[in-house]
C-alpha atoms as a PDB file:
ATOM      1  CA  UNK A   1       0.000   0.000   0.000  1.00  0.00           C
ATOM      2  CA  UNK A   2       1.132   3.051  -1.005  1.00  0.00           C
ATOM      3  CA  UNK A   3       0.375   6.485   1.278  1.00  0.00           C
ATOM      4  CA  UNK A   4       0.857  10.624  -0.473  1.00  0.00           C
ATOM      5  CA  UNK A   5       1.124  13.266   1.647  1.00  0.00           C
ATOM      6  CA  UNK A   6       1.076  16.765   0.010  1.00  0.00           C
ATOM      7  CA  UNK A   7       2.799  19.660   1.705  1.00  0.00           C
ATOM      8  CA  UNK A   8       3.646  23.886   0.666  1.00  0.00           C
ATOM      9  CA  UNK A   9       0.306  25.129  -0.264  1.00  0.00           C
ATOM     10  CA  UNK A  10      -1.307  28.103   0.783  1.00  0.00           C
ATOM     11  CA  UNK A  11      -1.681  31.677  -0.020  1.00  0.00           C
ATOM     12  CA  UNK A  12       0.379  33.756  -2.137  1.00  0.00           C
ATOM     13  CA  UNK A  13      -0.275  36.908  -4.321  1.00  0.00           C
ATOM     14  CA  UNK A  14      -0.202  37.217  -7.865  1.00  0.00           C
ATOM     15  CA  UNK A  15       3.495  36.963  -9.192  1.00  0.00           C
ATOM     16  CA  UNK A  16       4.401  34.818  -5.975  1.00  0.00           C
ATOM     17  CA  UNK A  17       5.941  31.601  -5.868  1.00  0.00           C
ATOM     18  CA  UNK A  18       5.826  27.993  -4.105  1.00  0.00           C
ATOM     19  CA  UNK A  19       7.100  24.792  -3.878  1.00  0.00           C
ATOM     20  CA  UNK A  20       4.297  21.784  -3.552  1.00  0.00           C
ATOM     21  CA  UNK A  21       5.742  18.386  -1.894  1.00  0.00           C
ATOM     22  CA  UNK A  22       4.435  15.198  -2.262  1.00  0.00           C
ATOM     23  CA  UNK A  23       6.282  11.912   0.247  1.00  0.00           C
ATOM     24  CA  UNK A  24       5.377   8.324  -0.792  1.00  0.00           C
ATOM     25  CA  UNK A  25       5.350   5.919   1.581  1.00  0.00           C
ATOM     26  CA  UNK A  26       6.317   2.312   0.352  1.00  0.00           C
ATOM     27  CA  UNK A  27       9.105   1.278  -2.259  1.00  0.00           C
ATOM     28  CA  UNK A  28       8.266   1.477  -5.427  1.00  0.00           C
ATOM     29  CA  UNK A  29       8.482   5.206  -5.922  1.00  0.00           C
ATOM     30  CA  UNK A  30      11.729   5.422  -8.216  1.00  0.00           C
ATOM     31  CA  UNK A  31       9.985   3.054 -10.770  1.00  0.00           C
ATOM     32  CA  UNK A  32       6.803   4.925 -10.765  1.00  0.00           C
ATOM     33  CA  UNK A  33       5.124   7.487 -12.450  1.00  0.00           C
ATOM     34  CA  UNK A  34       4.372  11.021 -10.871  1.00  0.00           C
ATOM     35  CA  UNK A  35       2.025  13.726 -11.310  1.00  0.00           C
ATOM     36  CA  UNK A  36       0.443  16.795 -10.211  1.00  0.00           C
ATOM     37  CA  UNK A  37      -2.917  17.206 -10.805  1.00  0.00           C
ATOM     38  CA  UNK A  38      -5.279  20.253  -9.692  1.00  0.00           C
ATOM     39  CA  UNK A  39      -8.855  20.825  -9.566  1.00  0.00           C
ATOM     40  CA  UNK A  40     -10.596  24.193  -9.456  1.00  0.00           C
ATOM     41  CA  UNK A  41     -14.198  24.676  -7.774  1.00  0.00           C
ATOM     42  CA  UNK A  42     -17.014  23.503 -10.570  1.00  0.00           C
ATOM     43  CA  UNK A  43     -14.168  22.569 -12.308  1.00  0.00           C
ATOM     44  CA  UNK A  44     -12.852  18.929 -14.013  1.00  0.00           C
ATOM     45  CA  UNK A  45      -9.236  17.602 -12.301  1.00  0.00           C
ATOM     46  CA  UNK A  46      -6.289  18.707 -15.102  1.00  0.00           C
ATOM     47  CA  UNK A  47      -3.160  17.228 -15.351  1.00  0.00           C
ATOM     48  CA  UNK A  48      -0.126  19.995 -14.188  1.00  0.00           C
ATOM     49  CA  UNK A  49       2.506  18.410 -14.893  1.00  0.00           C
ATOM     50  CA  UNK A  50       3.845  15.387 -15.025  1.00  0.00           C
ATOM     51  CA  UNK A  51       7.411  13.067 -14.692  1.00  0.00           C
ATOM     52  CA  UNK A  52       8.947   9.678 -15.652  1.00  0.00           C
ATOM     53  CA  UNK A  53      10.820   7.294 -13.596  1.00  0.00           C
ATOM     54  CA  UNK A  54      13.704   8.176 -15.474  1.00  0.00           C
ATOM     55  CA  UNK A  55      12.849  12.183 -15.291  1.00  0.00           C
ATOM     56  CA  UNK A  56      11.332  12.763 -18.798  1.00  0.00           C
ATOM     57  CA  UNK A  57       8.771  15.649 -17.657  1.00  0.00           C
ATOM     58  CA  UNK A  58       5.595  17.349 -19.628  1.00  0.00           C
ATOM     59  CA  UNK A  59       3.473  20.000 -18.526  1.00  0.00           C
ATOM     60  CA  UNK A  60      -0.014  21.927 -19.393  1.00  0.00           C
ATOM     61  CA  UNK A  61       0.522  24.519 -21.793  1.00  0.00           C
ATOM     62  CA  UNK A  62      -1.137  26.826 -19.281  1.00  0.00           C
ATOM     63  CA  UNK A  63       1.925  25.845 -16.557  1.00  0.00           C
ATOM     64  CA  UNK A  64       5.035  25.303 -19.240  1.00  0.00           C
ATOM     65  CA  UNK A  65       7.451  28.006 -18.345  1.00  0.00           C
ATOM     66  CA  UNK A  66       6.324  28.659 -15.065  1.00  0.00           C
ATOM     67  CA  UNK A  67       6.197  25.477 -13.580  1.00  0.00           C
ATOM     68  CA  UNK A  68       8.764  22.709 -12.563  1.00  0.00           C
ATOM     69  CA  UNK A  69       8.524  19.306 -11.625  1.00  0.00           C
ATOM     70  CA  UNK A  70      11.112  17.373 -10.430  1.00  0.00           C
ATOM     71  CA  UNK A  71      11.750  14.036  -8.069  1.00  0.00           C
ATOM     72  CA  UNK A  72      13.925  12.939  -5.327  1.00  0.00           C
ATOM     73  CA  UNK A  73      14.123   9.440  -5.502  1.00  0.00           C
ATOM     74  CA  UNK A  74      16.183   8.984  -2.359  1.00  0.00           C
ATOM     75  CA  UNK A  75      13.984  10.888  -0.630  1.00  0.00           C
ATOM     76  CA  UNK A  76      10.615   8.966  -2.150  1.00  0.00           C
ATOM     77  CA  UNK A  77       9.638  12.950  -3.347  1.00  0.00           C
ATOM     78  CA  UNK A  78       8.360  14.621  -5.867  1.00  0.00           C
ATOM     79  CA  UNK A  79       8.037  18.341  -6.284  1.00  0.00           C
ATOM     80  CA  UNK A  80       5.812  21.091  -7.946  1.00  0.00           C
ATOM     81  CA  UNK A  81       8.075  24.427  -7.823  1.00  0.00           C
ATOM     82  CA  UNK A  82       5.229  27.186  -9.298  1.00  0.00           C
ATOM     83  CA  UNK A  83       6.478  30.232 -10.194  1.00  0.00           C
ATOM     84  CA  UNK A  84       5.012  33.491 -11.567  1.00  0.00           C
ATOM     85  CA  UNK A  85       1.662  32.551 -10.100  1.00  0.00           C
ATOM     86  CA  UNK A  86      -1.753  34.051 -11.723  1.00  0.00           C
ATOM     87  CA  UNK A  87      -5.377  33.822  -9.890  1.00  0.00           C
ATOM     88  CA  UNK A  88      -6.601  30.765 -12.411  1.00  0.00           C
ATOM     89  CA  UNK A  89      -4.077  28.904 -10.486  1.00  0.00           C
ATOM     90  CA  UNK A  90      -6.050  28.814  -7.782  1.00  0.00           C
ATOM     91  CA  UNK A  91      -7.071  25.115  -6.916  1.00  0.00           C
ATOM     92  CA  UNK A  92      -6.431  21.877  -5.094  1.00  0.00           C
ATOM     93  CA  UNK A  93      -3.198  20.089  -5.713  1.00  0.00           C
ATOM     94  CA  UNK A  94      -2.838  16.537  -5.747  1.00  0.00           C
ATOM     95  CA  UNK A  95      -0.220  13.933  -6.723  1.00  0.00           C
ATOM     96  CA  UNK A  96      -0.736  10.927  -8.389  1.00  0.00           C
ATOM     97  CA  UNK A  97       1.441   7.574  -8.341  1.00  0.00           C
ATOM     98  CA  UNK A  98       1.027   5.487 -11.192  1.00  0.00           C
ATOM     99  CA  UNK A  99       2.323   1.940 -10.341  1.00  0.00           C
ATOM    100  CA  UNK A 100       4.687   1.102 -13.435  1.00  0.00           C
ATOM    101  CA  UNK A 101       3.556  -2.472 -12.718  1.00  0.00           C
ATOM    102  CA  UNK A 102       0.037  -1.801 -13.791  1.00  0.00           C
ATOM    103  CA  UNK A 103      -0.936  -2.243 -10.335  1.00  0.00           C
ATOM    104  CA  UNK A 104      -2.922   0.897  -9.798  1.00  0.00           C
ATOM    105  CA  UNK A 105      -2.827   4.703  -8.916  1.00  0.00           C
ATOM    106  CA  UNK A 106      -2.776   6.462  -5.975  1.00  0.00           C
ATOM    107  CA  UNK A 107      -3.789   9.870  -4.526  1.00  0.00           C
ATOM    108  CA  UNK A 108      -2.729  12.199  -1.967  1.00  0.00           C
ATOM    109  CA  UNK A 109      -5.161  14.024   0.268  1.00  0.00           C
ATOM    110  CA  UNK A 110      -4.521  17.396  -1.576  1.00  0.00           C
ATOM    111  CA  UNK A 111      -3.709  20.639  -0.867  1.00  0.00           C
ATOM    112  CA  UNK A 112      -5.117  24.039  -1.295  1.00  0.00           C
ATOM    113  CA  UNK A 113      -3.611  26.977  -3.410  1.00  0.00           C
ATOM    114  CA  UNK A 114      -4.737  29.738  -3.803  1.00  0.00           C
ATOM    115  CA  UNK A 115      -3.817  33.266  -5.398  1.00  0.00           C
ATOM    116  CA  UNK A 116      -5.026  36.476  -4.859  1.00  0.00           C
ATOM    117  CA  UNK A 117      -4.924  39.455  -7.168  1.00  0.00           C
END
């Protein structure tokens, strides 16, 4: 069984910046799949961004340029560094673990960002 825990949101002002975290629990993180995911209120869950096992990353077209992922695999991490931030980003951030075995997904609990004007 695999546990998420996201960390780092909160509330920043337009042009602000943070870093989202996201520990797995278990050991098959450095052979899975990772993504951040976000959902606005009345709105569908989007894919942010997302990263490889072996680091290949691709991103929204609303996020590219702005946003980096990147992974720790030592530290069973994965990380959403959002810079440059605009209002629409305002949402819930999850992460996603895709199970290269084909053994499932799993979520975190999310966490809220928001960004004022």
């Amino acid at each position: 069984q695999v546990q998420l825990v996201e960390s780092g949101g909160g509330l920043v002002q337009a042009g602000g910046s943070l870093r989202l975290s996201c520990a797995a629990s278990g050991t098959i993180f450095s052979i899975s799949f990772m993504g951040w995911y976000r959902q606005a209120p009345g709105k569908q869950r989007q894919t942010v961004a997302v990263i490889t096992s072996g680091g290949v990353t691709v991103y929204a077209d609303s996020v590219r340029g702005r946003f980096t992922i990147s992974r720790d695999n030592a530290k069973n991490t994965v990380y959403l560094q959002m810079n440059s931030l605009k209002p629409e980003d305002t949402a819930v951030y999850y992460c996603k673990l895709t199970d290269s075995r084909g053994r499932g997904d799993y979520w975190g609990q999310g966490t809220q960002v928001t960004v004022s004007s």
